[in-house]
C-alpha atoms as a PDB file:
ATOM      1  CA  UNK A   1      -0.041  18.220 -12.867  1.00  0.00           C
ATOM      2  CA  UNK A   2       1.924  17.672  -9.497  1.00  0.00           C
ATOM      3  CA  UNK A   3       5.636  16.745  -9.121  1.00  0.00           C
ATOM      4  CA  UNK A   4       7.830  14.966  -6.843  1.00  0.00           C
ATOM      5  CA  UNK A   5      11.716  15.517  -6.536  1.00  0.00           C
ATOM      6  CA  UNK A   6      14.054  13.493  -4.921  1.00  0.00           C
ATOM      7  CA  UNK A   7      18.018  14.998  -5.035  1.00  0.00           C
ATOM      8  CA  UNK A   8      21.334  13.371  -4.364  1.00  0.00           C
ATOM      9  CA  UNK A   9      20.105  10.076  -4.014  1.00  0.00           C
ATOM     10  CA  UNK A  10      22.802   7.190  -4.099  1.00  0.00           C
ATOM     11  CA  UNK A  11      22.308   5.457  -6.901  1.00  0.00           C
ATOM     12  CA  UNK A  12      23.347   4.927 -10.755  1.00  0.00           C
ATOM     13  CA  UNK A  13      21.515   7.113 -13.243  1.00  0.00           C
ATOM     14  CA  UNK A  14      22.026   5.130 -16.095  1.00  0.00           C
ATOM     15  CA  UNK A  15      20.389   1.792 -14.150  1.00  0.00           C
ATOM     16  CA  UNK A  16      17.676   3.691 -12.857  1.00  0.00           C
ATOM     17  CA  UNK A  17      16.648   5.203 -16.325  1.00  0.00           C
ATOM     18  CA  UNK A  18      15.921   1.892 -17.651  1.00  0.00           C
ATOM     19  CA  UNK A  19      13.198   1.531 -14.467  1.00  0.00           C
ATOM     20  CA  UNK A  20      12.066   5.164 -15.119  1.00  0.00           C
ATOM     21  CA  UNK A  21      11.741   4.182 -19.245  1.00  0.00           C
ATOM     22  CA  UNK A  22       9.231   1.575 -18.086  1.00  0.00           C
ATOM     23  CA  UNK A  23       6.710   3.649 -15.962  1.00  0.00           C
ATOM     24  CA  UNK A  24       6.413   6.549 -18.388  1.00  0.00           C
ATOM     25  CA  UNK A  25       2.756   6.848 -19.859  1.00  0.00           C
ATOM     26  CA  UNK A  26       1.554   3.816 -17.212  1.00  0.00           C
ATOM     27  CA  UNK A  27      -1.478   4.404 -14.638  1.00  0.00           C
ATOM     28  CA  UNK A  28       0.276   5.286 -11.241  1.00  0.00           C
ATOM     29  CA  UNK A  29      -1.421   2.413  -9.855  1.00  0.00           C
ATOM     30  CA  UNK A  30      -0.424  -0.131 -12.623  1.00  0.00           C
ATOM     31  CA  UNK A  31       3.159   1.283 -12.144  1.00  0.00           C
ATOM     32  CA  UNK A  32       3.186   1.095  -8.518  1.00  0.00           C
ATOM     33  CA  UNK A  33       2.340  -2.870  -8.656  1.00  0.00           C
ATOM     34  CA  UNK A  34       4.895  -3.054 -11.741  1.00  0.00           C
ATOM     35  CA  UNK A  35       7.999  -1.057  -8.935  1.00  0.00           C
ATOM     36  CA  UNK A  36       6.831  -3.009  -6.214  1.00  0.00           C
ATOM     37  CA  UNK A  37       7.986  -6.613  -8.071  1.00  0.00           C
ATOM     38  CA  UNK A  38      11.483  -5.423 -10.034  1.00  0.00           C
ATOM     39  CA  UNK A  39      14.188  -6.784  -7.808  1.00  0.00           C
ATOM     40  CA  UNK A  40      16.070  -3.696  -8.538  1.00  0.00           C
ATOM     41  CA  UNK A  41      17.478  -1.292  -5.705  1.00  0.00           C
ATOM     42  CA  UNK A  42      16.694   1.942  -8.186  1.00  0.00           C
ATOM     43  CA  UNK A  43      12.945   0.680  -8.713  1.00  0.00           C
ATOM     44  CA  UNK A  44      12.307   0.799  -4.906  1.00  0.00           C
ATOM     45  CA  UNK A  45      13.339   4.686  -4.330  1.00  0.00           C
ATOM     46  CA  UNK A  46      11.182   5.672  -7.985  1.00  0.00           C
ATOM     47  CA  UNK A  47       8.530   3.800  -6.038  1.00  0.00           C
ATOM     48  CA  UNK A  48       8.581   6.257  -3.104  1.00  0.00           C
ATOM     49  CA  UNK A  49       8.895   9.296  -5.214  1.00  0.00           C
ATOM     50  CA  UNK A  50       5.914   8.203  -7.848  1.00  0.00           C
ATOM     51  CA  UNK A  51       3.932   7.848  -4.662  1.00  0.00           C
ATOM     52  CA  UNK A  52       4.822  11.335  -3.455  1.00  0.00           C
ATOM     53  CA  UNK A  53       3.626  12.492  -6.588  1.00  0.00           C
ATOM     54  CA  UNK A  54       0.353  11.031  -6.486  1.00  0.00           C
ATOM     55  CA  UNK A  55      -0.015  12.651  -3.136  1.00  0.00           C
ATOM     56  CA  UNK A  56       1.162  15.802  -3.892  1.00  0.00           C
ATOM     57  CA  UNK A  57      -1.551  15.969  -6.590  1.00  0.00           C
ATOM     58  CA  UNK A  58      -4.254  15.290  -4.075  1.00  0.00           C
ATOM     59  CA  UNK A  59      -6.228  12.251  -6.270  1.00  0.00           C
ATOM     60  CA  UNK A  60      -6.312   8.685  -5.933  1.00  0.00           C
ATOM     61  CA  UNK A  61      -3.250   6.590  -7.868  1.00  0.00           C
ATOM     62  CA  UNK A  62      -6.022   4.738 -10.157  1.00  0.00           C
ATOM     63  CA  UNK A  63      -6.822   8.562 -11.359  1.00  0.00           C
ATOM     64  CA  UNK A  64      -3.381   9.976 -12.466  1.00  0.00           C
ATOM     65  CA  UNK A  65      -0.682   9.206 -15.181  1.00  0.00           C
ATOM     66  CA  UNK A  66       2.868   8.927 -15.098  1.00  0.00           C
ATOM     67  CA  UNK A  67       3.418  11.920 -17.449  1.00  0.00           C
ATOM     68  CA  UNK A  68       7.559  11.776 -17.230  1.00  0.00           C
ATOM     69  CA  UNK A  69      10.244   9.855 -15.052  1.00  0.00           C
ATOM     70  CA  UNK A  70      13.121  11.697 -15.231  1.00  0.00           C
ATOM     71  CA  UNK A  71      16.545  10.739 -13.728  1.00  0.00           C
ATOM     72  CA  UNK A  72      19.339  13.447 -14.582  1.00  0.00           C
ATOM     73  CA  UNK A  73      23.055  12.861 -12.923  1.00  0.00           C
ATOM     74  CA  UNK A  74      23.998  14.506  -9.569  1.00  0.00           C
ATOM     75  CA  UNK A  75      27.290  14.919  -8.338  1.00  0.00           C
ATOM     76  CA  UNK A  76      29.938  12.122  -8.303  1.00  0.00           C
ATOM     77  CA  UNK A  77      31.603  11.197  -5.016  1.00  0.00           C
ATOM     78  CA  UNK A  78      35.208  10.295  -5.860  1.00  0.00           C
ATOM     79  CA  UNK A  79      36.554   7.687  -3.557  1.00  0.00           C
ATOM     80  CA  UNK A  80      39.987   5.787  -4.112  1.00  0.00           C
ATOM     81  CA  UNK A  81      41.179   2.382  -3.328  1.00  0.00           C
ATOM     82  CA  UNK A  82      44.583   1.339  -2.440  1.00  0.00           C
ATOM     83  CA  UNK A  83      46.602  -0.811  -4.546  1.00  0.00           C
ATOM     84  CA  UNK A  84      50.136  -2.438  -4.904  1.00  0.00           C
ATOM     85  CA  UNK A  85      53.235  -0.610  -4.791  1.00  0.00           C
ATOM     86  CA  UNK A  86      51.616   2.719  -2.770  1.00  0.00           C
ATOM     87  CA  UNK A  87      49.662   3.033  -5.708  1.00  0.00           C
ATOM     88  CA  UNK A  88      46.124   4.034  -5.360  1.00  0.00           C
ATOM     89  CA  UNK A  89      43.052   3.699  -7.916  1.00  0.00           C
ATOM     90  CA  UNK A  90      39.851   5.565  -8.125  1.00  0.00           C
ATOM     91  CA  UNK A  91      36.167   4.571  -7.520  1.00  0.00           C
ATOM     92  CA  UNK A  92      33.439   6.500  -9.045  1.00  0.00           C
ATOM     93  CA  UNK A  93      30.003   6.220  -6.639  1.00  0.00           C
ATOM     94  CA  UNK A  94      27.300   8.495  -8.331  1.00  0.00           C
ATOM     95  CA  UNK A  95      24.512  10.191  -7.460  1.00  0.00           C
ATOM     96  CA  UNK A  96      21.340  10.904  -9.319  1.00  0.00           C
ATOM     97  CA  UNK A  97      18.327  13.390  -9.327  1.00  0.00           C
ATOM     98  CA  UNK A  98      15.098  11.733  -9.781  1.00  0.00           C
ATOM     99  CA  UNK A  99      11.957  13.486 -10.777  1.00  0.00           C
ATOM    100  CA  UNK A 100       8.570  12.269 -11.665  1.00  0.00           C
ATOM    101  CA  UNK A 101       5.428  13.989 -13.046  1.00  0.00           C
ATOM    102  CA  UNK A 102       1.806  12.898 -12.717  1.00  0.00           C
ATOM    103  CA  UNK A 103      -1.478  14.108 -14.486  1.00  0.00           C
ATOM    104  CA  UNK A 104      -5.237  13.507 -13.503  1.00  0.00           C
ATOM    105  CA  UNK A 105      -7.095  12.105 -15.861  1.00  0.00           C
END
């Protein structure tokens, strides 16, 4: 089983766990295609880390599984915007660990 781990990445962990839900259990090469075609910023970066996976475990992608796709939260940069009156309001930009697991068959 080999692992890839990407950290502090900027994007939102709840939008990329429903990419992540969808590869789980898929051949790496049937998931790769699947990444490569969802218009979706978070499917992109999962992309490059289920490929770093693959090559970490040292087989072709037709020969491994997607065992898990796991994205936890990561620290939250707080930013703030100004508004009327001197008044300010806050903007949340999060951050999210990704980490994905493949097996040989």
């Amino acid at each position: 089983m080999a692992r890839a781990l990407l950290k502090f990445i900027r994007v939102s962990p709840i939008k990329s766990r429903l990419i992540a839900r969808e590869i789980q259990g898929m051949n790496a090469e049937e998931a790769l295609a699947a990444l490569e075609f969802t218009p979706n910023k978070a499917a992109k970066i999962i992309s490059k880390v289920l490929a770093s996976a693959v090559a970490n475990s040292g087989s072709e992608p037709q020969d491994c599984i997607v065992k898990s796709c796991r994205v936890d939260n990561g620290p939250v940069l707080k930013r703030f915007r100004p508004r009327a009156r001197g008044s300010a309001s806050g903007i949340r930009k999060p951050t999210a660990h990704i980490l994905v697991e493949v097996e040989g068959k």
